[in-house]
Structures are given as C-alpha cells and as structure tokens.
C-alpha atoms as a PDB file:
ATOM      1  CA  UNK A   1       2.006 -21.957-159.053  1.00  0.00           C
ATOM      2  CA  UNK A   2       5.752 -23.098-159.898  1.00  0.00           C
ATOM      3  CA  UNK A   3       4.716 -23.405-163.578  1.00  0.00           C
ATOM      4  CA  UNK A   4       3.474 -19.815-163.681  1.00  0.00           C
ATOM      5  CA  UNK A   5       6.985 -18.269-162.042  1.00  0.00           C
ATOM      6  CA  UNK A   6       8.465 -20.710-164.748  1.00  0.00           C
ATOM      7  CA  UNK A   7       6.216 -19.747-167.796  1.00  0.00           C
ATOM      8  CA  UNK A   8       6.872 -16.002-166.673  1.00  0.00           C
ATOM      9  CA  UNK A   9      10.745 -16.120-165.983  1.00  0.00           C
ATOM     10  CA  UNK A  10      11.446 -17.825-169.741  1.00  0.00           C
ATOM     11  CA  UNK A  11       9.110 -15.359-171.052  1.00  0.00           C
ATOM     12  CA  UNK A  12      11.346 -12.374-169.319  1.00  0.00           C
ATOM     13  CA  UNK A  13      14.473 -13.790-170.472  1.00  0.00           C
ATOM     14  CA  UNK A  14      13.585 -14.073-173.984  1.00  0.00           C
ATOM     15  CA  UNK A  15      12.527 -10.484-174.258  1.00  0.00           C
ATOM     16  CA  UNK A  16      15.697  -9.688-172.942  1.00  0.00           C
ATOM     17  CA  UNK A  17      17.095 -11.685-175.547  1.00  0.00           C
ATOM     18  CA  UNK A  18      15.482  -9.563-178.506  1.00  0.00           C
ATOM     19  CA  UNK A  19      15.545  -6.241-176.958  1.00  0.00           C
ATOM     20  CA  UNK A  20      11.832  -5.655-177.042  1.00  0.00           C
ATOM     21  CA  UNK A  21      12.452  -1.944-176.565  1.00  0.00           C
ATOM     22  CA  UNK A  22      14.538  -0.777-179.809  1.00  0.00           C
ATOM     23  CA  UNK A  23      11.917   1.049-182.000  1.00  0.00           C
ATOM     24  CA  UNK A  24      13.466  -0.029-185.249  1.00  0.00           C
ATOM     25  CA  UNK A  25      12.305  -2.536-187.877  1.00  0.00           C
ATOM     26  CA  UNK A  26      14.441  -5.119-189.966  1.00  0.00           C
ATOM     27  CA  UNK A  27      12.571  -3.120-193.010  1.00  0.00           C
ATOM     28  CA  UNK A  28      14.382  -1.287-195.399  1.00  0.00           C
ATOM     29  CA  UNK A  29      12.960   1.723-198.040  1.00  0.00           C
ATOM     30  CA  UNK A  30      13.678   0.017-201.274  1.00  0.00           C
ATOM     31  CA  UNK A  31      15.687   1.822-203.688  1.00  0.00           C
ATOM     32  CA  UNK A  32      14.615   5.179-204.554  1.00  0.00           C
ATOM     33  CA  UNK A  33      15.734   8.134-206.855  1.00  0.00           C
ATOM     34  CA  UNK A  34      13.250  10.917-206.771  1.00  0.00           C
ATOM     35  CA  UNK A  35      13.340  14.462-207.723  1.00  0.00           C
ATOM     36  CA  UNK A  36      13.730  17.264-204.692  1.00  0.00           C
ATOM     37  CA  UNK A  37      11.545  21.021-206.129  1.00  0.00           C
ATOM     38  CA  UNK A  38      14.953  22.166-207.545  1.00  0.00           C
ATOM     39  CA  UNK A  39      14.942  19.180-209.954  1.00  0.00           C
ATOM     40  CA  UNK A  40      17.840  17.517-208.322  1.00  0.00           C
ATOM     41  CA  UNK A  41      17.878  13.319-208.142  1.00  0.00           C
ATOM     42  CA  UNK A  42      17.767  12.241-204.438  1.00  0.00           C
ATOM     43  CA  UNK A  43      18.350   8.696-203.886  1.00  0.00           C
ATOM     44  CA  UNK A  44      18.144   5.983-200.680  1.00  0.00           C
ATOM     45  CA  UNK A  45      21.847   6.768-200.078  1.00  0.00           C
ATOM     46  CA  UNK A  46      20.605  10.399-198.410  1.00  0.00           C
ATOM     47  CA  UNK A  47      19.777   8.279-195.362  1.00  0.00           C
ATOM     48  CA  UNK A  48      23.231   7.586-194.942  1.00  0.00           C
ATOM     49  CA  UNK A  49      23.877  11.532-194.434  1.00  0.00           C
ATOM     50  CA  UNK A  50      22.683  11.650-190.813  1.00  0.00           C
ATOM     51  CA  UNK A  51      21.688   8.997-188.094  1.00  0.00           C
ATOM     52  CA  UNK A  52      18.212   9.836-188.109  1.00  0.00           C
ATOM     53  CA  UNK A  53      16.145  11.286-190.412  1.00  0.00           C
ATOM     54  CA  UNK A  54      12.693  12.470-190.279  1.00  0.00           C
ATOM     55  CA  UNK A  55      10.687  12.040-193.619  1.00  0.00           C
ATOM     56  CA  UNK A  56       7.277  13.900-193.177  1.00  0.00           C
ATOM     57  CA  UNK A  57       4.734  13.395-196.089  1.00  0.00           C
ATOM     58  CA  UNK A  58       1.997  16.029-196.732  1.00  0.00           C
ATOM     59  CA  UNK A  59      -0.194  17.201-199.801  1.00  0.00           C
ATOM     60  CA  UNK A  60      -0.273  20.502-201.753  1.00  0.00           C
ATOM     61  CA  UNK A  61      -3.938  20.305-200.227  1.00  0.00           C
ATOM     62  CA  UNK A  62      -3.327  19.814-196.758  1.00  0.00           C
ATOM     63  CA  UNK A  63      -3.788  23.052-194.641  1.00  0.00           C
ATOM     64  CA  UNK A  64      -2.725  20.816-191.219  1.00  0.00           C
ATOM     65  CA  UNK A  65       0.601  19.716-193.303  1.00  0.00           C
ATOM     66  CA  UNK A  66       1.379  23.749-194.238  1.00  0.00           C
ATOM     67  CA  UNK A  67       0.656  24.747-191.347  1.00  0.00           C
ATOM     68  CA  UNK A  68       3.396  22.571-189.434  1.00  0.00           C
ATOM     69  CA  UNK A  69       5.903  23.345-191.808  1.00  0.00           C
ATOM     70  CA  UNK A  70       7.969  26.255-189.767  1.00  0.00           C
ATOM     71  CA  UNK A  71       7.512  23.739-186.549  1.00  0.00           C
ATOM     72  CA  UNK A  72       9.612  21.849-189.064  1.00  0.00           C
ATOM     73  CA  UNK A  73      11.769  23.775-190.425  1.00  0.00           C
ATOM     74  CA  UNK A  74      13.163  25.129-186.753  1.00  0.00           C
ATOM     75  CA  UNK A  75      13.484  21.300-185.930  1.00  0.00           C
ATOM     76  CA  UNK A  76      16.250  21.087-189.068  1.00  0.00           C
ATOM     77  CA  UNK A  77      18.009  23.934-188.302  1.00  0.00           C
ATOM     78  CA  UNK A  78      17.867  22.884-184.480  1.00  0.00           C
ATOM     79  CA  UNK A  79      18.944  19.197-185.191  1.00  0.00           C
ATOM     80  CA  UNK A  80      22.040  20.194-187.538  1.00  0.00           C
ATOM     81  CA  UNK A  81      24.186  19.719-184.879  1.00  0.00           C
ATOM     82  CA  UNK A  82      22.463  16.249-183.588  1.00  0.00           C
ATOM     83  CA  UNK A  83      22.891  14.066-186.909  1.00  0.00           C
ATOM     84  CA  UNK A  84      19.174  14.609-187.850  1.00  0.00           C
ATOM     85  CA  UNK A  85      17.839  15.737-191.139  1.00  0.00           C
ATOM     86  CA  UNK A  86      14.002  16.233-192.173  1.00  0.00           C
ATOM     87  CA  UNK A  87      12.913  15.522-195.641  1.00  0.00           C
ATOM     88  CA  UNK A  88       9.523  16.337-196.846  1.00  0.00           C
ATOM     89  CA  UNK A  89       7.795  14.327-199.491  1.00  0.00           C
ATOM     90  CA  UNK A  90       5.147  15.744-201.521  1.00  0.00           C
ATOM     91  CA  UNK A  91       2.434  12.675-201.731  1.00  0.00           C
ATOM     92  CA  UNK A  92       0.715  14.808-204.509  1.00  0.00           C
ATOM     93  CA  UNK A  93       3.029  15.313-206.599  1.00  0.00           C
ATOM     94  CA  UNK A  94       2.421  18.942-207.861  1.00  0.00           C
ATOM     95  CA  UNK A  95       5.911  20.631-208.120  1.00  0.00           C
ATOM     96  CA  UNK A  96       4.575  24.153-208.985  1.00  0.00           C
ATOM     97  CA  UNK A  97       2.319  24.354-205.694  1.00  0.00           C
ATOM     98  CA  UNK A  98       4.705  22.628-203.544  1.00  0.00           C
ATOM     99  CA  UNK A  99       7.431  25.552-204.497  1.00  0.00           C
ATOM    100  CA  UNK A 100       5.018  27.898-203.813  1.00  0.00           C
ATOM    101  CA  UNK A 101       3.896  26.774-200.356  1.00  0.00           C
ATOM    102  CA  UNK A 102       8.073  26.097-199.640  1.00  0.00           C
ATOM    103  CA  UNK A 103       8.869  29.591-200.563  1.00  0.00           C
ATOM    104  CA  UNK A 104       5.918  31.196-198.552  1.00  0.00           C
ATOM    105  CA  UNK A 105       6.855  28.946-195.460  1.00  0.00           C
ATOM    106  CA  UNK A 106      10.030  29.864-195.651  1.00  0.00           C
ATOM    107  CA  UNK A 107      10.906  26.194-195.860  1.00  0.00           C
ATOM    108  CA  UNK A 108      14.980  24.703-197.030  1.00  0.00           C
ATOM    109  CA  UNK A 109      14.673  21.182-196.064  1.00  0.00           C
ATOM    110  CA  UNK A 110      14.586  18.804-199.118  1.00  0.00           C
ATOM    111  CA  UNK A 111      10.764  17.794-200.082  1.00  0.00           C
ATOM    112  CA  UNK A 112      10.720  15.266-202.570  1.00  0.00           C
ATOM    113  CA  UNK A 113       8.223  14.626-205.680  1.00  0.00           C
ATOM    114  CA  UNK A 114       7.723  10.525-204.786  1.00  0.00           C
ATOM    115  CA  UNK A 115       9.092   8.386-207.634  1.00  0.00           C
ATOM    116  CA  UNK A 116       7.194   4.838-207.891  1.00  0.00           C
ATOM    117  CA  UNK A 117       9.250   3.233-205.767  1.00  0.00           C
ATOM    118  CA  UNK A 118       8.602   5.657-202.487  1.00  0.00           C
ATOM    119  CA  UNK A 119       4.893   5.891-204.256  1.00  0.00           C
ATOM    120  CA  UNK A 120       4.500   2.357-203.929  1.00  0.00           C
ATOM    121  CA  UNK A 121       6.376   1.173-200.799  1.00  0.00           C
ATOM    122  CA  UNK A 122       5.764   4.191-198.439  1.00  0.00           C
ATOM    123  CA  UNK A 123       3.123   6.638-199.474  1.00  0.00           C
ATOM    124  CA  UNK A 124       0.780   4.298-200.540  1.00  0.00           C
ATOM    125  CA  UNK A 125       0.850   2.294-196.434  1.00  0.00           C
ATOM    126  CA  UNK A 126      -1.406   5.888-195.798  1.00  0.00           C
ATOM    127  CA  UNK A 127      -4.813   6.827-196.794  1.00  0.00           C
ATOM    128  CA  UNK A 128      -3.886  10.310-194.710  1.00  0.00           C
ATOM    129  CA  UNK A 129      -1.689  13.284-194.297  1.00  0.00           C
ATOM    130  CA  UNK A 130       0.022  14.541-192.858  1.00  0.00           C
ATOM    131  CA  UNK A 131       1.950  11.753-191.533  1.00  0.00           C
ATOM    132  CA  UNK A 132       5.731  11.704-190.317  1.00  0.00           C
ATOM    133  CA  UNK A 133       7.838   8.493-190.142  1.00  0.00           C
ATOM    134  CA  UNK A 134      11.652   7.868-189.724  1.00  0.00           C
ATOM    135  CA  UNK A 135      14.377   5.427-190.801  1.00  0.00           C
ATOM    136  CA  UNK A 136      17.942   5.560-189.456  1.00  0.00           C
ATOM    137  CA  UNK A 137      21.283   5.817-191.860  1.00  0.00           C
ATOM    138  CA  UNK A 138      21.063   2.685-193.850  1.00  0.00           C
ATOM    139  CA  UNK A 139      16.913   3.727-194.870  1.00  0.00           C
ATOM    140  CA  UNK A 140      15.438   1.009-192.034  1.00  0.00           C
ATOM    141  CA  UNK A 141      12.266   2.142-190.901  1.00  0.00           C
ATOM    142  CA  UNK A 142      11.360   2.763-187.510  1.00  0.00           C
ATOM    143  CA  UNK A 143       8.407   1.532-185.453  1.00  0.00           C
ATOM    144  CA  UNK A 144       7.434   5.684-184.873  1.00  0.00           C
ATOM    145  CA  UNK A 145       4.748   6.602-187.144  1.00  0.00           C
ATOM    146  CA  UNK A 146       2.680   9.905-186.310  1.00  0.00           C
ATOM    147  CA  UNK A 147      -0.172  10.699-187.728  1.00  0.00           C
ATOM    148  CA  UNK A 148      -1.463  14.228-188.249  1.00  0.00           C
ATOM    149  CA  UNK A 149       0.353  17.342-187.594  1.00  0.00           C
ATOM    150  CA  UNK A 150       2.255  18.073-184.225  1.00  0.00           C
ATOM    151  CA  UNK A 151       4.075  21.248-182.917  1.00  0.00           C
ATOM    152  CA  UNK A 152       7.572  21.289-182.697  1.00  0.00           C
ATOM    153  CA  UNK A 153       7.961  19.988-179.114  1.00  0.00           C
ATOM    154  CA  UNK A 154       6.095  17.203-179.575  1.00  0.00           C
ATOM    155  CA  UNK A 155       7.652  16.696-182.800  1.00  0.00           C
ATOM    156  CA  UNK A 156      11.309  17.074-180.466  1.00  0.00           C
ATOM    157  CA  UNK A 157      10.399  15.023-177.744  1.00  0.00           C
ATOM    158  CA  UNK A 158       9.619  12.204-180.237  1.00  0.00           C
ATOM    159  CA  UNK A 159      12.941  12.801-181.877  1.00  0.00           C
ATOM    160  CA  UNK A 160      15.064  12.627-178.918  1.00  0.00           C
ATOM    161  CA  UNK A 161      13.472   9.663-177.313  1.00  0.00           C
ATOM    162  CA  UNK A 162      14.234   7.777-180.887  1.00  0.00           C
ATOM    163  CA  UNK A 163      17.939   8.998-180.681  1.00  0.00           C
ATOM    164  CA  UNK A 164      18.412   7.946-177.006  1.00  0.00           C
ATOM    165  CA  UNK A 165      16.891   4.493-177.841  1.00  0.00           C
ATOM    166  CA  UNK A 166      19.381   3.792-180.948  1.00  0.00           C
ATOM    167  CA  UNK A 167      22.577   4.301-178.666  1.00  0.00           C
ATOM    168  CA  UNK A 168      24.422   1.284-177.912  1.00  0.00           C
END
C-alpha cells in the first residue's frame, strides 16, 4: 500500500514539474512566405503581430467553411483589442473563388493561398475542412485543433480559455 502512495506522489510531482496543463507544443510552423488574395507576401514573422492567432483552413468547396466565415470575421474585429488575429488559409488554392466568397462574406481577415511549405507541414496533417488550429507569437503550435465548423461562441470560448492558459 506504501508503494502505491509512493508510485502516485512521484508521479504528481513530476507533472507538476512539466506543467501538464499548458496547451502549447515545442513545434514550430517552418518558414513560410505565401501570398494573401491581394497578392501580398505573408511570411512566419505575422505570428509575431499578436499573441495568439487563429489560422482556420477551409476550401473554395466547403459550404460548412463559408458558412462560418462572418462567425469569424466578428471574432477579428472583437479580438483587436485582445492581441488575437485570424488568418484564413485557402487549402485549395483557387484565388479567383476565394475573392469571390471573401467579398460576398464580407470577410477582411488575411486568407492565404498555402505555399509548399504551409502545404506540406500544415495542410497536408488534414484529410478535412474546415479545420481551425492556433500557434502563439513565435508560430509554435498549440495542442487546440477543431475540426469542422463552430459558431462564434464556441469559437470564443475556445479562444479565451487558450489566452488564460498562456499567462504566466
């Protein structure tokens, strides 16, 4: 019985030691430098604009991924002030569609046309869409992966449990 109290006290204090709780990963987006629908180069160092940010990928196809996109685009203009940004990216690549569907949603976050890098390292993990990850300023990934669409409040709760759990 003493071994047990043992076995489970050193197993306590060592997930004490590596805060089992913080939702981030030691893995880092490797360099990137894609192209936003206005034809503007993006690159990794856009992560370093805000303490969070929410990168939500979707397809030209997807009717679930257009129709979250004003859920979305309230959370940006709600977050401003909160040091969270939202960046689509389009995971089929079709710029003329993907302006088309931004316009008629009304939507002024930055969506990105993938280079290989973010094809190969991010897009490619999912055999889906929608699906909405996020990686703090220096581009580490978090452990939060959703997939499917979600409304904004779950999309907010999510968001605000993330920034509560990176303070120090």
């Amino acid at each position: 019985m003493r071994r047990w109290g043992i076995i489970i006290l050193g197993i306590i204090c060592i997930s004490g030691l590596f805060g089992c709780d913080a939702p981030e990963s030691e893995e880092k987006l490797p360099d990137f430098k894609a192209v936003d629908l206005e034809n503007n180069y993006v690159t990794n160092e856009v992560f370093s604009h805000s303490e969070l940010t929410m990168i939500n990928i979707w397809a030209t196809y997807c009717a679930p991924c257009i129709n979250e996109m004003p859920d979305i685009q309230r959370l940006q203009e709600d977050l401003l002030d909160k040091n969270v940004q939202v960046i689509g990216i389009v995971a089929d690549k079709r710029l003329s569609t993907a302006q088309k569907i931004t316009a008629d949603q009304e939507v002024s976050y930055v969506n990105l046309l993938p280079d290989r890098s973010l094809s190969d390292n991010l897009i490619s993990r999912f055999d889906y869409v929608p699906v909405t990850v996020f990686v703090d300023s220096e581009g580490r990934l978090l452990d939060t992966i959703i997939s499917g669409s979600r409304d904004y409040d779950t999309y907010m709760k999510i968001i605000e449990e993330l920034l509560e759990s990176q303070q120090p």
